[in-house]
N, C-alpha and C. Protein backbone atom coordinates (compact mmCIF):
# COMPACT_ATOMS: atom_id res chain seq x y z
N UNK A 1 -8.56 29.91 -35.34
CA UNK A 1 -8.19 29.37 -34.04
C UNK A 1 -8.78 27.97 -33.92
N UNK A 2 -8.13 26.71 -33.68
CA UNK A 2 -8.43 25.65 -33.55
C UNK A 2 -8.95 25.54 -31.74
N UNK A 3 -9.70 24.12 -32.12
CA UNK A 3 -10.50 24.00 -30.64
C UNK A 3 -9.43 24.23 -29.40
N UNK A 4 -7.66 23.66 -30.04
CA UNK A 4 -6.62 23.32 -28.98
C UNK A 4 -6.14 24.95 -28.49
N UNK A 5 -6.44 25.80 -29.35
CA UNK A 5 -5.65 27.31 -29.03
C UNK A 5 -7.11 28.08 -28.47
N UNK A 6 -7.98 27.28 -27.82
CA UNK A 6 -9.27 28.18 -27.19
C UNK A 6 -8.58 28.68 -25.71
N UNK A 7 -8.66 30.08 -25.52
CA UNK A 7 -8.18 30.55 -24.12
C UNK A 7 -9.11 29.80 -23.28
N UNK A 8 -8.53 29.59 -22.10
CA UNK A 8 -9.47 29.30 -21.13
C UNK A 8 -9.12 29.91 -19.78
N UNK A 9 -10.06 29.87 -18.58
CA UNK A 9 -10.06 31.18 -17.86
C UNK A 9 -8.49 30.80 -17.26
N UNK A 10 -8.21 32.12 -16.69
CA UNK A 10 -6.68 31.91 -16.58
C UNK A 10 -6.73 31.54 -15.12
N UNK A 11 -5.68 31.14 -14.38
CA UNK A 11 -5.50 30.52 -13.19
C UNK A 11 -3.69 30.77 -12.79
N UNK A 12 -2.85 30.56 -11.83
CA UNK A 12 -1.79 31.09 -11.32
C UNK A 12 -1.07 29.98 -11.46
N UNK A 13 -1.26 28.73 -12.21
CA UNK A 13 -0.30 27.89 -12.19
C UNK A 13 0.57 28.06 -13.87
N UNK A 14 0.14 28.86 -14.71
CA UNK A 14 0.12 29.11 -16.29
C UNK A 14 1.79 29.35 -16.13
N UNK A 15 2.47 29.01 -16.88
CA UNK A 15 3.94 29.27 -16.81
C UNK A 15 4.84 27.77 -16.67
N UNK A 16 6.40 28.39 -16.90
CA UNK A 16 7.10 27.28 -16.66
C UNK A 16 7.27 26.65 -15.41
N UNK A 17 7.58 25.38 -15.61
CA UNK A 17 7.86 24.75 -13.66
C UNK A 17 8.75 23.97 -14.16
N UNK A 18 10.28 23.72 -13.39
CA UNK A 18 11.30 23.10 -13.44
C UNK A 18 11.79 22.47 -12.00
N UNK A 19 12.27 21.06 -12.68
CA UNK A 19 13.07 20.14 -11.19
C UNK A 19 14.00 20.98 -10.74
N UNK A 20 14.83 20.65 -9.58
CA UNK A 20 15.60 21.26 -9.05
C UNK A 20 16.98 21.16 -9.77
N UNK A 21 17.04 19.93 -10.69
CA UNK A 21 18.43 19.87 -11.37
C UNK A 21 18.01 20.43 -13.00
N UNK A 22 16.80 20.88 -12.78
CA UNK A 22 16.42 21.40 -14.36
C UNK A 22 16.52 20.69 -15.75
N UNK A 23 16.10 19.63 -15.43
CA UNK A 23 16.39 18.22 -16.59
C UNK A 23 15.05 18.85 -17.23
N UNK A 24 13.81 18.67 -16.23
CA UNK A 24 12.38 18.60 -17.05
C UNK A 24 12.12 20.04 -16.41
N UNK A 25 11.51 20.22 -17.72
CA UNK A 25 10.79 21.38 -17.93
C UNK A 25 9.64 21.47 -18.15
N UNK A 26 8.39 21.77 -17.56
CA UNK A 26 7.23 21.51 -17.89
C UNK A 26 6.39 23.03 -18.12
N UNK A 27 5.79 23.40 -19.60
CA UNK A 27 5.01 24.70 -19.64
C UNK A 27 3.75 24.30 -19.51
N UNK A 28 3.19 24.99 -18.64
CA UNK A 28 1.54 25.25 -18.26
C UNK A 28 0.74 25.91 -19.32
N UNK A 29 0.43 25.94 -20.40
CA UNK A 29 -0.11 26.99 -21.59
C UNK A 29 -1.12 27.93 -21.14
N UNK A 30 -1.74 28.73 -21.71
CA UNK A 30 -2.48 29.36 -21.29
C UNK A 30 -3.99 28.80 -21.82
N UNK A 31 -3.86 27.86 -23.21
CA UNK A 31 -4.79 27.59 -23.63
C UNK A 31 -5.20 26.18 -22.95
N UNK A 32 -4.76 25.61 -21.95
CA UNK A 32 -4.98 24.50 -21.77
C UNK A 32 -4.14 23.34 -21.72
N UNK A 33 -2.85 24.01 -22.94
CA UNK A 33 -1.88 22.59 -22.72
C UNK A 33 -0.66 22.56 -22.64
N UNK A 34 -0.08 21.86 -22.22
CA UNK A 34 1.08 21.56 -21.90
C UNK A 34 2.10 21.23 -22.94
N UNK A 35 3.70 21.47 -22.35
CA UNK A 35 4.56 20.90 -23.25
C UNK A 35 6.08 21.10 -22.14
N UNK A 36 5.92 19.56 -22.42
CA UNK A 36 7.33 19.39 -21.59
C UNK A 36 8.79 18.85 -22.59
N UNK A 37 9.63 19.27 -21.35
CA UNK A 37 11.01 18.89 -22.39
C UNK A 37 11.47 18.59 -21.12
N UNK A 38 12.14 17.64 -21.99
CA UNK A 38 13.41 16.58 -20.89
C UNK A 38 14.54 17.04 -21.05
N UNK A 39 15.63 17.01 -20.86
CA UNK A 39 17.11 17.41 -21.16
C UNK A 39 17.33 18.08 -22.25
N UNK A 40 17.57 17.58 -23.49
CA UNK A 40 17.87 18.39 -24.75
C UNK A 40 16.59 18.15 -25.62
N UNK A 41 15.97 17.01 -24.81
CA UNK A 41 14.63 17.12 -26.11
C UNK A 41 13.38 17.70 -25.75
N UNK A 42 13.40 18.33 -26.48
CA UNK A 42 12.23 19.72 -26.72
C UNK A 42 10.97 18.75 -27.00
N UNK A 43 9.93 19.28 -25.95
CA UNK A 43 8.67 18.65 -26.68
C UNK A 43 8.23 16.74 -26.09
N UNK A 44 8.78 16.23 -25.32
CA UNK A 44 9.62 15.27 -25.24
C UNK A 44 7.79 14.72 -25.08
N UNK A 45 6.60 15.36 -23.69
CA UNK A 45 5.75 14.96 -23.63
C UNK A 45 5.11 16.16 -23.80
N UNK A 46 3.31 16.24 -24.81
CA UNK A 46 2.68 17.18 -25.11
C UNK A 46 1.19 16.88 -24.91
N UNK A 47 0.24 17.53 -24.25
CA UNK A 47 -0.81 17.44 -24.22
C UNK A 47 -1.80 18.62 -23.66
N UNK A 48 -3.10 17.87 -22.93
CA UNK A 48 -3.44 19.10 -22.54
C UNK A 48 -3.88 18.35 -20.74
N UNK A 49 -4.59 19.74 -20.46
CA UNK A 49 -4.68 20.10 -18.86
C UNK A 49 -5.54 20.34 -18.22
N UNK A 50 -6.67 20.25 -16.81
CA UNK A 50 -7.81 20.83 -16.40
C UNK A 50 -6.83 21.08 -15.34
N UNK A 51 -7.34 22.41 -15.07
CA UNK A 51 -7.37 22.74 -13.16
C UNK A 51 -8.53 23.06 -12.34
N UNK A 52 -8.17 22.13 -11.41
CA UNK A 52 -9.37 22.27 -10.63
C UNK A 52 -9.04 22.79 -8.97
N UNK A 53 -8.93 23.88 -8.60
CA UNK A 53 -8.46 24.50 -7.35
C UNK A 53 -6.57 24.00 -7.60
N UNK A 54 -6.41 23.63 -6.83
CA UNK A 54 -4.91 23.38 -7.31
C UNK A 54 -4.43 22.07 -7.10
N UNK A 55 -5.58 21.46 -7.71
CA UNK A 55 -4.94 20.13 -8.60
C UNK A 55 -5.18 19.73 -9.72
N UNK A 56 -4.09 19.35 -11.00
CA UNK A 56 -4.19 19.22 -12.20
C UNK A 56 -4.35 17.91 -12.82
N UNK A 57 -5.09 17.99 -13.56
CA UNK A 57 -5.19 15.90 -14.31
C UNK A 57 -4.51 16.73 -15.93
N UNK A 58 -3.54 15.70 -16.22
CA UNK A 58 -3.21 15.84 -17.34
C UNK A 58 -3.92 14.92 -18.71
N UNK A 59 -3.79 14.62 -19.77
CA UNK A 59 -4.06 13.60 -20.48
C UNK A 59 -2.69 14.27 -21.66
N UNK A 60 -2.09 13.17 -21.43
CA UNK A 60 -1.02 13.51 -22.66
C UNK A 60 -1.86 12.95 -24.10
N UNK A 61 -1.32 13.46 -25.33
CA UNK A 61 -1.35 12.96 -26.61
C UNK A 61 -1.61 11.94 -26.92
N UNK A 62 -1.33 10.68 -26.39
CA UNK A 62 -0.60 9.47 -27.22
C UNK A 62 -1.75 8.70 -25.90
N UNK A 63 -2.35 9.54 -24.70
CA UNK A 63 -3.83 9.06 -24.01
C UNK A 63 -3.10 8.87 -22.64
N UNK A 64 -1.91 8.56 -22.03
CA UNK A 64 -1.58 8.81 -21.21
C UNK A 64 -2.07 9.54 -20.20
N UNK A 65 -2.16 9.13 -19.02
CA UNK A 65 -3.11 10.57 -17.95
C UNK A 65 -2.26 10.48 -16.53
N UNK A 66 -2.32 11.14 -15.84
CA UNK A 66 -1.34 11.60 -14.68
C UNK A 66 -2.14 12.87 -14.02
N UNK A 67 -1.17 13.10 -13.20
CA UNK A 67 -2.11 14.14 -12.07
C UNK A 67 -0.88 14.85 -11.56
N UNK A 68 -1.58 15.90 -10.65
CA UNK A 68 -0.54 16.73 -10.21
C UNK A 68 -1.35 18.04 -8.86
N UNK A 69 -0.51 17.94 -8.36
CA UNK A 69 -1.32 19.12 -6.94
C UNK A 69 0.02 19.92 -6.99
N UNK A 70 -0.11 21.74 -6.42
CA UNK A 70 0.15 22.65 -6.00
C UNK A 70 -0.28 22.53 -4.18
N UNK A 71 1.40 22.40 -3.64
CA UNK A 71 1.55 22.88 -2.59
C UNK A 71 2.33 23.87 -2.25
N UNK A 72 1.88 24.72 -1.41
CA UNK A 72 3.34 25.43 -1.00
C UNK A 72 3.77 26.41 -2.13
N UNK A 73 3.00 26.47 -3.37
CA UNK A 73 4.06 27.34 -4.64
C UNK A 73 4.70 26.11 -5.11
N UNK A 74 4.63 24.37 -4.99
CA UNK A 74 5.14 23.64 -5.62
C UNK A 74 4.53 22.80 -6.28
N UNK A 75 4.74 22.04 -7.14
CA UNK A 75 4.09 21.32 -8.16
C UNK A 75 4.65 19.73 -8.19
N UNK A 76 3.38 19.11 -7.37
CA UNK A 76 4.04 17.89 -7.87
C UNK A 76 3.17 17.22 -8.03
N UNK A 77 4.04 16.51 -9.47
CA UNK A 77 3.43 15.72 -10.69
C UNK A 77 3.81 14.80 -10.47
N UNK A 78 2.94 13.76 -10.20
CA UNK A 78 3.79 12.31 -9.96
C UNK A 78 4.88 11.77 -8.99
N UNK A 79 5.82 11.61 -9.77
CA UNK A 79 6.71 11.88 -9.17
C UNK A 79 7.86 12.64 -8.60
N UNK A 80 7.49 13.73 -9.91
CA UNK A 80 8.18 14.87 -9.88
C UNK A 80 7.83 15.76 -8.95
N UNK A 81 9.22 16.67 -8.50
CA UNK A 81 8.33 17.94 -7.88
C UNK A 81 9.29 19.00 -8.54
N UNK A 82 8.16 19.99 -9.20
CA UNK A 82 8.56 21.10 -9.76
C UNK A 82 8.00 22.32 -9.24
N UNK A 83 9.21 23.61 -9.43
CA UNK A 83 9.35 24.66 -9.09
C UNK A 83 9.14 25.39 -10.08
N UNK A 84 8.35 26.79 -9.98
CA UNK A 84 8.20 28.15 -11.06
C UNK A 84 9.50 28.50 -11.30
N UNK A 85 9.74 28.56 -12.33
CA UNK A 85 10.92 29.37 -12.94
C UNK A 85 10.56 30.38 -12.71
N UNK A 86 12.28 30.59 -12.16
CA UNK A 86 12.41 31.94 -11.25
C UNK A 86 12.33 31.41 -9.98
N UNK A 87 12.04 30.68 -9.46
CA UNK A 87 12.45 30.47 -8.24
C UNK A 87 13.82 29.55 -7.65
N UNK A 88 14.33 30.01 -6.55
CA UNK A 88 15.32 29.85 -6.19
C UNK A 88 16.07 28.03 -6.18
N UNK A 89 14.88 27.11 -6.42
CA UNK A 89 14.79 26.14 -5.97
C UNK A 89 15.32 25.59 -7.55
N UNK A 90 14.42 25.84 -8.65
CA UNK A 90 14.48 25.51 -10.00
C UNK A 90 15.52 25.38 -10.49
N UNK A 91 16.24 24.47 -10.68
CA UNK A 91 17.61 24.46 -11.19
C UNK A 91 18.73 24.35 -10.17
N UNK A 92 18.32 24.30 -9.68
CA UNK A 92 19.24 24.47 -8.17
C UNK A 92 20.54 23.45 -8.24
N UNK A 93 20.48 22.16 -8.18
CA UNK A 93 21.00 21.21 -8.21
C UNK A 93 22.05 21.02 -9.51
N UNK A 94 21.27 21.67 -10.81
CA UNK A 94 22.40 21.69 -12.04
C UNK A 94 23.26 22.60 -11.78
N UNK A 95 22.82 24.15 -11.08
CA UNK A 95 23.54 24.84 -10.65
C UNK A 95 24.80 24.76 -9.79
N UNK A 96 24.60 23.76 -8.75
CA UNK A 96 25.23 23.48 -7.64
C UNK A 96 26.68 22.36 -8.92
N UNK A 97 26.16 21.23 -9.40
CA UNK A 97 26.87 20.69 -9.84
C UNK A 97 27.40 21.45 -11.10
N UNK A 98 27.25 22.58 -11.72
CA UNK A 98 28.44 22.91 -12.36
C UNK A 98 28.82 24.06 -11.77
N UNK A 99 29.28 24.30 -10.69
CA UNK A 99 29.83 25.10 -10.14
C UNK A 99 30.86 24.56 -9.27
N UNK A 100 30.34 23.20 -9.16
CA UNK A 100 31.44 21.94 -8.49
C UNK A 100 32.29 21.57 -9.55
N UNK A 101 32.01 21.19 -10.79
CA UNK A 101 32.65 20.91 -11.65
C UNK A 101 33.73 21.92 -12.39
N UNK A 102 33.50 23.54 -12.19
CA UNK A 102 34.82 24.22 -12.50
C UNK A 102 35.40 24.61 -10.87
N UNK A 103 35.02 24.15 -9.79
CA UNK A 103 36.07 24.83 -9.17
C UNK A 103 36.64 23.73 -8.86
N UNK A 104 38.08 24.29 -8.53
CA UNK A 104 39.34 23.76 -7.51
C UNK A 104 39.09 22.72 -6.55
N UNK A 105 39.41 21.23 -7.09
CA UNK A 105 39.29 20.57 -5.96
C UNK A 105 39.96 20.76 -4.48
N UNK A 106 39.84 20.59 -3.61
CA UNK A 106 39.87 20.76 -2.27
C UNK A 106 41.23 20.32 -1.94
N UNK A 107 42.12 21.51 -1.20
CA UNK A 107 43.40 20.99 -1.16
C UNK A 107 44.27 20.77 -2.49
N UNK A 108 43.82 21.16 -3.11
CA UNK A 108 44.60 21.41 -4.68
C UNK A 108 45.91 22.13 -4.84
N UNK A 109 46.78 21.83 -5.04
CA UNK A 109 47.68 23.24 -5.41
C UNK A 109 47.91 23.43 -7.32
N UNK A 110 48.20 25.31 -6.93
CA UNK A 110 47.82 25.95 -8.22
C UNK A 110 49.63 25.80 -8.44
């Protein structure tokens, strides 16, 4: 087990959190770090994580650092605000737009 796969005590933010149009995907690890994906690219930003009550400082890989608070059951990072997968909110927006995109425009005839 390397220093990066050390458990550390667990906390309720551990899991996926997604935008509402589900572009970014961000996993909470259990060991500490993170790994986000943007649209089709997997992995896109990777690093690791402290929590401290329910706000997070990140430090990505490459030294990058950012922050993030839990309100409400929501997560927002920056600029982002992300939702637990599985919740109603997560994806919402990609949902909405392809469900616009196969139906029947308005006043259409079949």
């Amino acid at each position: 087990m390397t220093s990066n796969d050390t458990p550390r005590d667990p906390h309720p933010y551990v899991g996926m959190w997604v935008t509402s149009d589900g572009f970014i995907r961000q996993e909470l690890l259990p060991n500490g770090r993170y790994d986000e994906a943007r649209g089709n690219r997997q992995s896109a930003y990777t690093g690791r994580y402290t929590v401290t009550g329910n706000h997070i400082d990140y430090v990505d890989d490459t030294g990058f650092t950012a922050t993030g608070d839990i309100r409400d059951g929501v997560l927002f990072h920056e600029h982002l605000v992300l939702y637990p997968e599985g919740d109603e909110r997560a994806g919402q927006r990609r949902r909405e737009r392809d469900t616009a995109a196969v139906a029947p425009a308005s006043g259409a005839r079949g």
